[in-house]
Structures are given as C-alpha cells and as structure tokens.
N, C-alpha and C. Protein backbone atom coordinates (compact mmCIF):
# COMPACT_ATOMS: atom_id res chain seq x y z
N UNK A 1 19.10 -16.03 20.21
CA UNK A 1 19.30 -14.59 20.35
C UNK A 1 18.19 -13.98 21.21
N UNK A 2 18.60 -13.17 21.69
CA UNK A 2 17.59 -12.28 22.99
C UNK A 2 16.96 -11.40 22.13
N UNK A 3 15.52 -11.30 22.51
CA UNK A 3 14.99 -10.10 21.71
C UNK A 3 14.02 -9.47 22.97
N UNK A 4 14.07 -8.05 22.49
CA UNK A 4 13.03 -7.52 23.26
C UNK A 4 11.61 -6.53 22.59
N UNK A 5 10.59 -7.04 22.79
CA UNK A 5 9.19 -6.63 21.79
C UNK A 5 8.76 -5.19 22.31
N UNK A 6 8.60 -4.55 22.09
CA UNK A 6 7.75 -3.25 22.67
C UNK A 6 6.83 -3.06 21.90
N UNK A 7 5.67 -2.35 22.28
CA UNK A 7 4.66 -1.28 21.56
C UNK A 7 4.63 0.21 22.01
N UNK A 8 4.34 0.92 20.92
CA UNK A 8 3.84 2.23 21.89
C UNK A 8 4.03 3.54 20.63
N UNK A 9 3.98 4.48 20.79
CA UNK A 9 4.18 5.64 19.41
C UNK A 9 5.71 5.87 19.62
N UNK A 10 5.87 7.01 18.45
CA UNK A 10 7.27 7.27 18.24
C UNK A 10 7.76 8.23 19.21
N UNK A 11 6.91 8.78 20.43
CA UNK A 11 7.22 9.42 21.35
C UNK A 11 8.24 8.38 22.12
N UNK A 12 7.88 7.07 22.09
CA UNK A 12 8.18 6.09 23.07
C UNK A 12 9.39 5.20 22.95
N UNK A 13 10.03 5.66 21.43
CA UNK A 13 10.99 5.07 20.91
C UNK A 13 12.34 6.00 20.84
N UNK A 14 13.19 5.63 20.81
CA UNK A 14 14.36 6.41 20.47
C UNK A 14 14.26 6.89 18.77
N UNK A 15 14.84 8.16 18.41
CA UNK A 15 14.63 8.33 16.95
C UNK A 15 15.53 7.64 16.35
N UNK A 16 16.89 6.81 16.63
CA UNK A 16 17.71 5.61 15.66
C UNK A 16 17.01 4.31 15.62
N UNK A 17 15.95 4.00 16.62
CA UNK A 17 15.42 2.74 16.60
C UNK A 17 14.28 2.98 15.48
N UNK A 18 13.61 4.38 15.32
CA UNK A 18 12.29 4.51 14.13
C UNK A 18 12.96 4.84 13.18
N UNK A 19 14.21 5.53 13.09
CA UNK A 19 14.72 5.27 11.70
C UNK A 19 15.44 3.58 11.00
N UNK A 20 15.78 3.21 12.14
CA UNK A 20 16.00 1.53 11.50
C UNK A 20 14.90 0.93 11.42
N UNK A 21 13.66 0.96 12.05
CA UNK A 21 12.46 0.47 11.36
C UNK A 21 11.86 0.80 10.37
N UNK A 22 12.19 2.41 9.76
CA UNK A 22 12.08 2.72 8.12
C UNK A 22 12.38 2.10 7.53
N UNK A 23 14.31 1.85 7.83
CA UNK A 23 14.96 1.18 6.75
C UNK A 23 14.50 -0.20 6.45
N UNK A 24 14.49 -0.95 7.50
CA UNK A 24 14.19 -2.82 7.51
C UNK A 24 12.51 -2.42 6.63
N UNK A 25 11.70 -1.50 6.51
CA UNK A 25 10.12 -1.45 5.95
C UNK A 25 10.86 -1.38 4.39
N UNK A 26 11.84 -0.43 4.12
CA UNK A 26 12.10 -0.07 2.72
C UNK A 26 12.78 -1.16 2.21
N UNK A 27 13.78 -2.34 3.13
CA UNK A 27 14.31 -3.38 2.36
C UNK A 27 13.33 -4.12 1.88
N UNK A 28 12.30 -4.79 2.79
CA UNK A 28 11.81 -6.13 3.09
C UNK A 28 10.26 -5.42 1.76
N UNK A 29 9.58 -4.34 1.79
CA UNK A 29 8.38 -4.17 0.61
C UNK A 29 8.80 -3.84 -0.38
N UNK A 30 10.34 -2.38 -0.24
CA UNK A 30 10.66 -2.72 -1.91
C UNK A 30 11.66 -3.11 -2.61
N UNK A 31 11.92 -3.61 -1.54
CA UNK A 31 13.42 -4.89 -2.08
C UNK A 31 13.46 -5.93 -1.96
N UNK A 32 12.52 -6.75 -1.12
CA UNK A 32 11.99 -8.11 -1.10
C UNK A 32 10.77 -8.36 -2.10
N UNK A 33 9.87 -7.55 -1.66
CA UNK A 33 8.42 -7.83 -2.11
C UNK A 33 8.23 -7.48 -3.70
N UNK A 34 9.20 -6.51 -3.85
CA UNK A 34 8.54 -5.19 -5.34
C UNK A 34 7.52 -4.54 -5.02
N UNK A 35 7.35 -3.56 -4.17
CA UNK A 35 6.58 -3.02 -4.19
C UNK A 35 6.79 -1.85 -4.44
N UNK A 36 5.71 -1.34 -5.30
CA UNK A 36 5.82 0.28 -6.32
C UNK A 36 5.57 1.39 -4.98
N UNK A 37 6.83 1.65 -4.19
CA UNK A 37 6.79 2.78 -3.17
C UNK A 37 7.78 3.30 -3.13
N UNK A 38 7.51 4.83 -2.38
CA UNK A 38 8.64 5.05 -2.42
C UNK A 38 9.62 5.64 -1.29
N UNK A 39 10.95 5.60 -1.69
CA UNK A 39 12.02 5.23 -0.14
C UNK A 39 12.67 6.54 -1.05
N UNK A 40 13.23 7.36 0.74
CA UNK A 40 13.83 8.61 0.81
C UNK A 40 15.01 7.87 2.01
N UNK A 41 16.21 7.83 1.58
CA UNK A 41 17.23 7.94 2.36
C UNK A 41 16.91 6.48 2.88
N UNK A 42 16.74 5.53 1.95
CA UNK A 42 16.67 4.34 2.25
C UNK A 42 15.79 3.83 3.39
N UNK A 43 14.94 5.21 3.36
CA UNK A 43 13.70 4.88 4.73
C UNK A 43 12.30 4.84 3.41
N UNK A 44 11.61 3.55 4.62
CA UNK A 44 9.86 3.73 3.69
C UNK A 44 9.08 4.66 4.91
N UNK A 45 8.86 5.84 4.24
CA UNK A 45 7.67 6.19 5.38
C UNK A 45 6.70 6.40 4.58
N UNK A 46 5.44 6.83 4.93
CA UNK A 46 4.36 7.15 4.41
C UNK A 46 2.96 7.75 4.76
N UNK A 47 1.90 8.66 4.54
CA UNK A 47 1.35 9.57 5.54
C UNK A 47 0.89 8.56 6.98
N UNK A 48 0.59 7.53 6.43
CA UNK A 48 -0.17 6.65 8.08
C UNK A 48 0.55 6.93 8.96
N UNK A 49 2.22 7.12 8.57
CA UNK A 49 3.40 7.31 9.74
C UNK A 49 2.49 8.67 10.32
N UNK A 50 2.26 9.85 9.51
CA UNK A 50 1.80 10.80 10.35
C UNK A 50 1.08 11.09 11.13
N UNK A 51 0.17 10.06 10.98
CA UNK A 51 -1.37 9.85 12.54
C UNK A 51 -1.39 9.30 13.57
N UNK A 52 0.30 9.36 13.80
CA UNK A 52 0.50 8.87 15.41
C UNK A 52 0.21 7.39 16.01
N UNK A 53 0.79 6.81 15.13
CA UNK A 53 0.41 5.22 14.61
C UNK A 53 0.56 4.87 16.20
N UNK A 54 0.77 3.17 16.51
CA UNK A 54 1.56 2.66 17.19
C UNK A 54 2.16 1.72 16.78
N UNK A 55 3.58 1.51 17.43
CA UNK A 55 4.54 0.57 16.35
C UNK A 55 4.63 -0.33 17.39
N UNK A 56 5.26 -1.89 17.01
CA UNK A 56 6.15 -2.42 17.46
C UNK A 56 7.68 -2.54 17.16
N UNK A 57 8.50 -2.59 18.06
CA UNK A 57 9.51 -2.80 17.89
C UNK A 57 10.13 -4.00 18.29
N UNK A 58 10.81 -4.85 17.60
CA UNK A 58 11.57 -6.32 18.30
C UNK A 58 12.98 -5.92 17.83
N UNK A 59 14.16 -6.17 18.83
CA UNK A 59 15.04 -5.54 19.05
C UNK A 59 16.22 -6.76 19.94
N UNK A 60 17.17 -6.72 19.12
CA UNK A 60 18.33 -7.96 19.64
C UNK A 60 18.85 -7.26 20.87
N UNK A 61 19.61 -8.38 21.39
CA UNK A 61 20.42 -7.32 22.54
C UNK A 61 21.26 -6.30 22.67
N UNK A 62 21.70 -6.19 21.11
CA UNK A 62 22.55 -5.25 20.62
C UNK A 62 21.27 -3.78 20.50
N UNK A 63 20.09 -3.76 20.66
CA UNK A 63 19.13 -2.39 20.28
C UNK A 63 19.12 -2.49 18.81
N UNK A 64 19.48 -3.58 17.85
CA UNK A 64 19.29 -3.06 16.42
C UNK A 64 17.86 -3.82 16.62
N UNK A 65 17.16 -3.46 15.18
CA UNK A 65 15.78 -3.44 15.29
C UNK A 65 15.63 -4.44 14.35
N UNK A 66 15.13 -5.91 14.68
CA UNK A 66 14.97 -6.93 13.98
C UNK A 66 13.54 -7.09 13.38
N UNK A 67 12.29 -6.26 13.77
CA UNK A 67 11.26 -6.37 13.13
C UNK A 67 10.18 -5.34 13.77
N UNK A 68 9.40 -4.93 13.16
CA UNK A 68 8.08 -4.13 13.21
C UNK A 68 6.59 -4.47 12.62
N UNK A 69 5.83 -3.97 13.00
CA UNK A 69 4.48 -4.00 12.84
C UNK A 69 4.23 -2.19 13.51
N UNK A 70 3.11 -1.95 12.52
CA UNK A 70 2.20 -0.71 12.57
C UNK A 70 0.99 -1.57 13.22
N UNK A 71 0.15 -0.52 14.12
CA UNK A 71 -1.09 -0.87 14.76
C UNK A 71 -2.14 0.55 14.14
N UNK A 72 -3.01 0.64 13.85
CA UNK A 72 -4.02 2.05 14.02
C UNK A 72 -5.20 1.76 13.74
N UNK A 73 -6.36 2.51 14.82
CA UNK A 73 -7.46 2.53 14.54
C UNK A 73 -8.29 2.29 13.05
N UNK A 74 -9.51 1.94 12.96
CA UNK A 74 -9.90 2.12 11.20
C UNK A 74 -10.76 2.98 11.65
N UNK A 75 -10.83 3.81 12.52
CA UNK A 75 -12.27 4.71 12.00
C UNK A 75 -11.26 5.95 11.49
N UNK A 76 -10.09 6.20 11.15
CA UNK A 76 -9.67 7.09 10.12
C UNK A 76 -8.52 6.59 8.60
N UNK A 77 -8.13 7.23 8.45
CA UNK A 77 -7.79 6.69 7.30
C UNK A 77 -6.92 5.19 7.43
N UNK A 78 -6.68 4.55 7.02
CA UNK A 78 -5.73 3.18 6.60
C UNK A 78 -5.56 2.64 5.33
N UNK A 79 -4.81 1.40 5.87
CA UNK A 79 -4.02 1.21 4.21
C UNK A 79 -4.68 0.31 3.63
N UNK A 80 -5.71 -0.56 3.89
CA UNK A 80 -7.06 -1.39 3.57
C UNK A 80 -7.47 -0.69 2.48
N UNK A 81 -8.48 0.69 3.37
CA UNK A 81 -9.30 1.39 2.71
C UNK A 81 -8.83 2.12 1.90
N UNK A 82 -7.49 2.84 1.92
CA UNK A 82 -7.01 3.88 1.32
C UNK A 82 -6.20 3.37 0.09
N UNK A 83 -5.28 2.45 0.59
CA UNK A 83 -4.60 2.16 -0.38
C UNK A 83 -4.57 0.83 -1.22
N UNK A 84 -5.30 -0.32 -0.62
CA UNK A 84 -5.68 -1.40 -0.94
C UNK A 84 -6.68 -1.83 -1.69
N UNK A 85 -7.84 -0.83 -1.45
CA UNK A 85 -9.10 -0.73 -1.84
C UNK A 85 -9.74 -1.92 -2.64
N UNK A 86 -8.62 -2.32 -3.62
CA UNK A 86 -9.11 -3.40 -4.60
C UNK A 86 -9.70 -4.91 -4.37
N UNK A 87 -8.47 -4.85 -3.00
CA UNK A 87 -8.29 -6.25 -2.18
C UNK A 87 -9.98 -6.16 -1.63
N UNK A 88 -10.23 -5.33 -1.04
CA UNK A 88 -12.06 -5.11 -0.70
C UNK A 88 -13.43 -5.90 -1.84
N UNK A 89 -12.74 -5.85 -3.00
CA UNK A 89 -13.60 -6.27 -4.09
C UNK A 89 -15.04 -5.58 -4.01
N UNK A 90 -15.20 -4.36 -3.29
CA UNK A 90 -16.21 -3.35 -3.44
C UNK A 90 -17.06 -3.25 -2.34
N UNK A 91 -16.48 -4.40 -1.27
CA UNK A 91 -16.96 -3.96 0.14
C UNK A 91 -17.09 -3.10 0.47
N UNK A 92 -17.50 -2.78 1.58
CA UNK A 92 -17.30 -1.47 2.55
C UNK A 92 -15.71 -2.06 3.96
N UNK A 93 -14.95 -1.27 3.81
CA UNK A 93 -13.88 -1.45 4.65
C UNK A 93 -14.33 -1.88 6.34
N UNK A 94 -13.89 -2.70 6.62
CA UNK A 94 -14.01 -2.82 7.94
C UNK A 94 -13.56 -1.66 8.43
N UNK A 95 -14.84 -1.10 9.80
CA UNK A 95 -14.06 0.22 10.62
C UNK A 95 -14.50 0.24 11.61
N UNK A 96 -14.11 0.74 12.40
CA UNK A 96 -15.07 0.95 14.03
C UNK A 96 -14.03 0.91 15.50
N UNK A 97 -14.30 1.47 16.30
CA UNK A 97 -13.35 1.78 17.46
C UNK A 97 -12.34 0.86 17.81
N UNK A 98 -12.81 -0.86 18.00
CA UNK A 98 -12.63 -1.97 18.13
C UNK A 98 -11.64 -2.91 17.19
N UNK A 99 -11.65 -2.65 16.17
CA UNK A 99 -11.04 -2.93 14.79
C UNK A 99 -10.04 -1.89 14.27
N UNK A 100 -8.84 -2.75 14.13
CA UNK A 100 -7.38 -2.66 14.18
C UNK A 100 -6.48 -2.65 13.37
N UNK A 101 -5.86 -1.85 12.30
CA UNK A 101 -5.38 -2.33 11.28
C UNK A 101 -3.68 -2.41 11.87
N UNK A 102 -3.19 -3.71 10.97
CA UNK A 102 -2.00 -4.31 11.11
C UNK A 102 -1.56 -3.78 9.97
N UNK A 103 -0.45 -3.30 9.96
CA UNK A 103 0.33 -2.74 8.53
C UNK A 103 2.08 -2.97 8.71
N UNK A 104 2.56 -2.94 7.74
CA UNK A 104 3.96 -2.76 7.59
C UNK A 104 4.99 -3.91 8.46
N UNK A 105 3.98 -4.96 8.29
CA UNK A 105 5.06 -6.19 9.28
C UNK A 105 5.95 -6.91 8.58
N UNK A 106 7.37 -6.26 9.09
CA UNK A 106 8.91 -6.60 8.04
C UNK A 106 9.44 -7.47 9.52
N UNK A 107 9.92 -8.65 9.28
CA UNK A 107 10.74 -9.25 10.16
C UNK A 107 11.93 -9.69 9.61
N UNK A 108 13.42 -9.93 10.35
CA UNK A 108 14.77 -10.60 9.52
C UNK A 108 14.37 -11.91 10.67
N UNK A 109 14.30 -12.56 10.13
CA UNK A 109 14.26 -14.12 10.96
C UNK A 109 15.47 -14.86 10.72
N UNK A 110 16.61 -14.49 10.22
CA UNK A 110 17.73 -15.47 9.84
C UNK A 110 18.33 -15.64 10.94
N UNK A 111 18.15 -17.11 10.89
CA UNK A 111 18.87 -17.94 12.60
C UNK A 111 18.02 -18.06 13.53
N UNK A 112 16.78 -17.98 13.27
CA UNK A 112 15.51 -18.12 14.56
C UNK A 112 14.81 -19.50 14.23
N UNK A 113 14.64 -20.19 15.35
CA UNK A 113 14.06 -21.16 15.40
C UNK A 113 12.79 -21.13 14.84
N UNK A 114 12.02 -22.50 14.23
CA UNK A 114 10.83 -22.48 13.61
C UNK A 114 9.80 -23.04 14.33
N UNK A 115 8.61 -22.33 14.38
CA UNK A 115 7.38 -23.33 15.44
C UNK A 115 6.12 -23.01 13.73
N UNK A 116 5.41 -24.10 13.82
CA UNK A 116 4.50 -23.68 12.86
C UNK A 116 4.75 -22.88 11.19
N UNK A 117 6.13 -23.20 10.61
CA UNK A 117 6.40 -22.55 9.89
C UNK A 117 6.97 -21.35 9.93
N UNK A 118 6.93 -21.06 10.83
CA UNK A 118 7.46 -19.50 11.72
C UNK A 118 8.42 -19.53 12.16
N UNK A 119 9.17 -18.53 12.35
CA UNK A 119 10.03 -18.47 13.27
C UNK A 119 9.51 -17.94 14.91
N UNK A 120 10.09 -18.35 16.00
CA UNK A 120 9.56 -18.26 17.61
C UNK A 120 9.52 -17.08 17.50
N UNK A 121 9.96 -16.05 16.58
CA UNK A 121 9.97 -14.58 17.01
C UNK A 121 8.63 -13.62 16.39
N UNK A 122 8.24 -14.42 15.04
CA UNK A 122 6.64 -14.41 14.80
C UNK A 122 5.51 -14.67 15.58
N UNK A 123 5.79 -15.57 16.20
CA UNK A 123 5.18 -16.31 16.72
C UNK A 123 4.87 -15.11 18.33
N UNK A 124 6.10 -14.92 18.96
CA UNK A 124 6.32 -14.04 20.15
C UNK A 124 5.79 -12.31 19.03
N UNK A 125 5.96 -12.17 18.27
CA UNK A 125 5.36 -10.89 17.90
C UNK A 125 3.70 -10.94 17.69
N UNK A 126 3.20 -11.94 17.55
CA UNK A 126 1.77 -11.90 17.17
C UNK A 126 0.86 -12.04 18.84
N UNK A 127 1.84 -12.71 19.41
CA UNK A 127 1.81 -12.48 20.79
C UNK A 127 1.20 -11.62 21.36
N UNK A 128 2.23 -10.52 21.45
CA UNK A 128 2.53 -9.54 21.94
C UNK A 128 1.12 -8.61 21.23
N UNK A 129 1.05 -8.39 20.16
CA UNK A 129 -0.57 -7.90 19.66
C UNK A 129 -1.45 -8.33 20.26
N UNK A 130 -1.48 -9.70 20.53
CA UNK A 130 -3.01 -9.87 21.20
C UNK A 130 -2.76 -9.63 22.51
N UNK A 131 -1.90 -9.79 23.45
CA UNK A 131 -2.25 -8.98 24.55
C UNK A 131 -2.26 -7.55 24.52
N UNK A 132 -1.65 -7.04 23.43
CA UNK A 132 -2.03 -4.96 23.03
C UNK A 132 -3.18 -5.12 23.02
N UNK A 133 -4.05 -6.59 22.10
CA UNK A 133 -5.34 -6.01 21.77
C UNK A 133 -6.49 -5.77 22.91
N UNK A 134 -5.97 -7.00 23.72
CA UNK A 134 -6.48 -7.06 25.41
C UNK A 134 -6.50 -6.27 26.32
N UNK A 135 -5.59 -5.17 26.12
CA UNK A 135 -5.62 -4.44 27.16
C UNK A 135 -5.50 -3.24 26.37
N UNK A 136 -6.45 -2.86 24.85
CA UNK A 136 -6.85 -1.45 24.32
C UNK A 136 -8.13 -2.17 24.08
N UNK A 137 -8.74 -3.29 24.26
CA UNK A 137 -9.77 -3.46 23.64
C UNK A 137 -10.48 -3.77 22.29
N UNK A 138 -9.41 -4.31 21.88
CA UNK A 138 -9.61 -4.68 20.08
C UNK A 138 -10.38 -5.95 20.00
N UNK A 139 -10.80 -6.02 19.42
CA UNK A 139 -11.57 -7.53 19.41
C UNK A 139 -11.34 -7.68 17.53
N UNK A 140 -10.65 -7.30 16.83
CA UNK A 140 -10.51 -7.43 15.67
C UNK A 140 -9.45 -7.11 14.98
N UNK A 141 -8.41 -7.57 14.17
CA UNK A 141 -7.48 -6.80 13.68
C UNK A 141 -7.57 -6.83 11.78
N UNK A 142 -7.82 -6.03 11.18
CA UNK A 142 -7.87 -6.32 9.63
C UNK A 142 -6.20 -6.23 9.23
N UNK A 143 -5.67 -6.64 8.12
CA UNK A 143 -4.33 -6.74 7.77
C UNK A 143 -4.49 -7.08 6.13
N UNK A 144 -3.16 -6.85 5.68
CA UNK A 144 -2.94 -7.16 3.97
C UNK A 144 -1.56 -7.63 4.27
N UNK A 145 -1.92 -9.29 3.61
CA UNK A 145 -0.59 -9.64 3.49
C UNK A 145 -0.50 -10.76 2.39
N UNK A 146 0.79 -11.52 2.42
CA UNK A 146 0.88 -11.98 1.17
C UNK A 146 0.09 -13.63 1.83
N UNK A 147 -0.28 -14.29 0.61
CA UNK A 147 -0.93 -15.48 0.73
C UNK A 147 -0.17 -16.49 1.61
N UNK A 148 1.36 -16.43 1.02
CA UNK A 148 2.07 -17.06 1.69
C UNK A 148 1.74 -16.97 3.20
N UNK A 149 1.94 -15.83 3.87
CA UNK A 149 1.77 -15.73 5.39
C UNK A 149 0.59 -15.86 5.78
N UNK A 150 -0.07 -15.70 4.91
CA UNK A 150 -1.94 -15.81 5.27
C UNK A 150 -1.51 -17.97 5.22
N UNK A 151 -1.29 -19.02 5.16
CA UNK A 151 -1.09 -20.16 5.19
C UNK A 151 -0.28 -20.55 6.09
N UNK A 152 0.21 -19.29 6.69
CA UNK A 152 1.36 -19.84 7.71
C UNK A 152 0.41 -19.80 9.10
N UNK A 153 -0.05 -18.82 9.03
CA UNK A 153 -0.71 -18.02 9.90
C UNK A 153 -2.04 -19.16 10.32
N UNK A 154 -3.06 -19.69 9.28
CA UNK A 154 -3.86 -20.49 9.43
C UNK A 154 -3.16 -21.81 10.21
N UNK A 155 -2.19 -22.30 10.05
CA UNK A 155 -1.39 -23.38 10.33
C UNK A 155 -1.70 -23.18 12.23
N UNK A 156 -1.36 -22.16 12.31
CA UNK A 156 -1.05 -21.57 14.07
C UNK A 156 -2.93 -21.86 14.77
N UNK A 157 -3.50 -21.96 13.79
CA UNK A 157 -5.12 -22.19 14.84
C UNK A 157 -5.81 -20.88 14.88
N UNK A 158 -4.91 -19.94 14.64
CA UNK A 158 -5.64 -18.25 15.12
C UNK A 158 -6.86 -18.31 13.81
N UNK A 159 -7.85 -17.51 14.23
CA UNK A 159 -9.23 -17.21 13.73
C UNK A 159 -8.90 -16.32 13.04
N UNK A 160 -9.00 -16.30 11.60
CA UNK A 160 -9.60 -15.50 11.02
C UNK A 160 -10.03 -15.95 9.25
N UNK A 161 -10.40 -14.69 8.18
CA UNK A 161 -11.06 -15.05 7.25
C UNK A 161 -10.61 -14.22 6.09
N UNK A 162 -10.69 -14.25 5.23
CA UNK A 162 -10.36 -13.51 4.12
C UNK A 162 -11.34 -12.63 3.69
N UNK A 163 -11.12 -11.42 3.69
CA UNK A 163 -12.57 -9.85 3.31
C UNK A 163 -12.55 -9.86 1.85
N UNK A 164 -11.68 -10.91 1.17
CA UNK A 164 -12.30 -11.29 -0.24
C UNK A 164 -10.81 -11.94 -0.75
N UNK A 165 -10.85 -12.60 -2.11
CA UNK A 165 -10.33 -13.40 -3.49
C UNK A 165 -8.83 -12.56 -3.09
N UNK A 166 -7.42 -12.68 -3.27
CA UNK A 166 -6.24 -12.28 -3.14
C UNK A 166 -6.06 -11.90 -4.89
N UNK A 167 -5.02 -10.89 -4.95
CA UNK A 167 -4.78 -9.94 -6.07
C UNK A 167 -3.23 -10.11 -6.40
N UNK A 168 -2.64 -10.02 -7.31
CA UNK A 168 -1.32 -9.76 -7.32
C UNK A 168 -0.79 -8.37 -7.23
N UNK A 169 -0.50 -8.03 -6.45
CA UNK A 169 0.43 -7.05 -5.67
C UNK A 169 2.00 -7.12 -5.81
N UNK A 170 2.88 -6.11 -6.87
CA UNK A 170 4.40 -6.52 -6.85
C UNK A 170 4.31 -7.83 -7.55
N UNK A 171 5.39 -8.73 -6.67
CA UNK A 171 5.73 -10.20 -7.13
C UNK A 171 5.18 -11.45 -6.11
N UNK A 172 4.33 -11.09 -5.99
CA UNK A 172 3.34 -11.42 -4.55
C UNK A 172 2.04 -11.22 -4.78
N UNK A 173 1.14 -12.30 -4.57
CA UNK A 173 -0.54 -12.58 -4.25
C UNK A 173 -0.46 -11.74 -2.88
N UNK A 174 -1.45 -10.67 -2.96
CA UNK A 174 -1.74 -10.27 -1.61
C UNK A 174 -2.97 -10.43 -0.71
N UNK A 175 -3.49 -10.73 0.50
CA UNK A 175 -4.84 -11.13 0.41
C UNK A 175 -5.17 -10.10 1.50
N UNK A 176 -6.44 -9.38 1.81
CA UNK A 176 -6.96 -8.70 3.59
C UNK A 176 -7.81 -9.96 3.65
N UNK A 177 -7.06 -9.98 5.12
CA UNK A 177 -7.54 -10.95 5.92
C UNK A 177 -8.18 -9.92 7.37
N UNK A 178 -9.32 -10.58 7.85
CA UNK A 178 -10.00 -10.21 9.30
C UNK A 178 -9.09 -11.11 10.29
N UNK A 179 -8.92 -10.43 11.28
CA UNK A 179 -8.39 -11.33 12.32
C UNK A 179 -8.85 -11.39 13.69
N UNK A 180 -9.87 -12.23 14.08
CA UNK A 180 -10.37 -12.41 15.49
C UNK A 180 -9.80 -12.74 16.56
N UNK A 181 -9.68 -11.49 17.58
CA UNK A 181 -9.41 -11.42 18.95
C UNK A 181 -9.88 -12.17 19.53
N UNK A 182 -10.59 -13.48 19.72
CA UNK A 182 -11.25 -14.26 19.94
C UNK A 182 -10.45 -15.51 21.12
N UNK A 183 -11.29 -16.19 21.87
CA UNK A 183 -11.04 -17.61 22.36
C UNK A 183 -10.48 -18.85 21.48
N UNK A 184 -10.79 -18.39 20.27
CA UNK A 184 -9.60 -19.92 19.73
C UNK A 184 -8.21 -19.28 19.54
N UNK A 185 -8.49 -18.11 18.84
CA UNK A 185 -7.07 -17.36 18.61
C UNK A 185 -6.14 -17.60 20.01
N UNK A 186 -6.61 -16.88 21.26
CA UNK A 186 -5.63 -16.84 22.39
C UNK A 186 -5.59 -18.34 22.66
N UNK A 187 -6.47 -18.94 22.68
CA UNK A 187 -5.66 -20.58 22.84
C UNK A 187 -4.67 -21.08 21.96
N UNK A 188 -4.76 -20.81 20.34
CA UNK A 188 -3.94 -20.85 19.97
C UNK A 188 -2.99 -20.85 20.21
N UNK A 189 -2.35 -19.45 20.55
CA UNK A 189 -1.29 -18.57 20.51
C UNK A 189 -0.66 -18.92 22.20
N UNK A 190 -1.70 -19.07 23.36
CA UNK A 190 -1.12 -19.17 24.66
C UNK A 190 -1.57 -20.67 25.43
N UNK A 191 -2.31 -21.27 24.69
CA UNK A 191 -3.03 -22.44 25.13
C UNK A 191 -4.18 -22.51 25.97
N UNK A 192 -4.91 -23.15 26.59
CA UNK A 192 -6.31 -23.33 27.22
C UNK A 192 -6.39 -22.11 28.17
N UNK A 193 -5.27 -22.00 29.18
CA UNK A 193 -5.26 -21.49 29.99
C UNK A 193 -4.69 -19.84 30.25
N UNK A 194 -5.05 -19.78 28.66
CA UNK A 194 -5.06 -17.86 28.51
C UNK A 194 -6.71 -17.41 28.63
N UNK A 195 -7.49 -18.45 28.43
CA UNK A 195 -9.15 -18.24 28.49
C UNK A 195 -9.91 -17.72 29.84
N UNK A 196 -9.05 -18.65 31.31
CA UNK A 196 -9.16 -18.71 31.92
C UNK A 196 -8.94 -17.30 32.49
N UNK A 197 -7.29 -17.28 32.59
CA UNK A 197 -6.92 -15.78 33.10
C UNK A 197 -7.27 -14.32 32.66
C-alpha cells in the first residue's frame, strides 16, 4: 500500500484529515491501550492539541489517515512533565530548545510488511522524525511509551535510554524513554552513509 508521511501544524492539514487523526488517537489509547481519557465525538483531543503542536500524518492513497505522531518543544508544557510526571521518578523533566517531545503515536499496521519487528511504515515514520529533527535542530526527542515498543525500538540500533523504572499505565507497562538524534541512531535508521551526507 502507498503511503504518504507529512509533518507540519493543523494549519497545514485539511480539517477531515485532523479529525481522523483524533479518531485513530481515541481508538488505539482508549480502546486499545485503556487509557483513563477522555473522547468527545469519538475524537481524543487534549490541551497540548492547543499549543500549536506539530503532527504527522501517514496517509494511504485513498487520504484516510493510517497513523500519527505529535512533535512539541519541552520548554513549555508536555505530557512527560505534565501528565506523566510519575514515569520521571522525581527527576527534573527533560527541557530545553533542542529536546522534543513525541506524543500520541497511534499507527493501523494491518497488512504492512515487517522489518525489525515493525512494520516498514514504523520504520518510514521514525524516519521521517529524524530528518524533522535535522532540519529544526533537535538533537533529542523524550517520549512515553509502552515497554513493548520501547524493545522493538532497541532491536532497530537507534540510541536511546530510559529517564527511569516503567509504571503500569491502563493495561500496559509504560516507560519515558530519551531518544538521541545522534550518529548511531541515523545509521541505524539510513545506514553509514546518512553520516556522511
């Protein structure tokens, strides 16, 4: 299946493509995951939507919307610090111009090929972040996700570490993980010769 990835705010999207990325957020956290949130008109939104996030969108050839990811700064509020807090174990939140929070990544992968435990379209979405991060300047991305994907994710070579011990969240271990913009990561993800260019 053809997909096409974008980034950018909700200026940049059509408003049926950000309302089907509500909906696929409200199936996949509180109808997959259990998670104690809450959905209006079968959409998950929530204030982070209001600070002018940036989204991705991955999108079949048909324009329906097969998966998302949230991007936003940490030097204001996020869902780490704000709403996760616990996962911190009494840290101080990662924050700073450079450092990136990943939120709300719902994908339907049914019928996509697997690389690394993944499907190619994970794989092409995590992608697609690190060259966002390359060309805004991120050298860091913090994220909360479930353990499961935190093992999938290690599998792929990309750099990163756990900002503490994973919690049960819903029906799901959840862990924040740091994620380095780094030279092993892009080899990872593009091989030797993403270092170069």
């Amino acid at each position: 299946m053809q997909t096409t990835i974008r980034i950018g705010t909700r200026k940049d999207f059509d408003n049926e493509h950000i309302n089907q990325m509500h909906r696929l957020r409200a199936r996949v956290f509180k109808g997959r995951l259990g998670w104690d949130i809450p959905t209006t008109a079968g959409m998950e939104i929530d204030d982070f939507d209001a600070l002018d996030p940036y989204y991705m969108l991955i999108q079949d050839e048909t324009g329906r919307v097969r998966g998302c990811w949230r991007l936003m700064p940490t030097e204001g509020p996020n869902m780490l610090r704000d709403t996760f807090p616990q996962l911190l174990h009494g840290t101080a939140a990662p924050a700073g111009r450079h450092i990136w929070e990943l939120s709300r990544w719902a994908i339907d992968t049914e019928g996509e090929e697997q690389t690394f435990g993944f499907a190619d379209l994970t794989i092409h979405a995590i992608q697609s972040i690190m060259t966002f991060a390359q060309r805004m300047g991120i050298s860091r991305y913090v994220t909360v996700t479930t353990t499961s994907v935190e093992r999938l994710i290690r599998r792929t070579g990309i750099e990163l570490c756990r900002i503490g011990p994973p919690l049960q969240i819903g029906i799901e271990r959840a862990v924040a993980l740091d994620v380095a913009v780094s030279a092993q990561t892009l080899t990872a993800l593009f091989g030797p010769m993403a270092i170069a260019a």
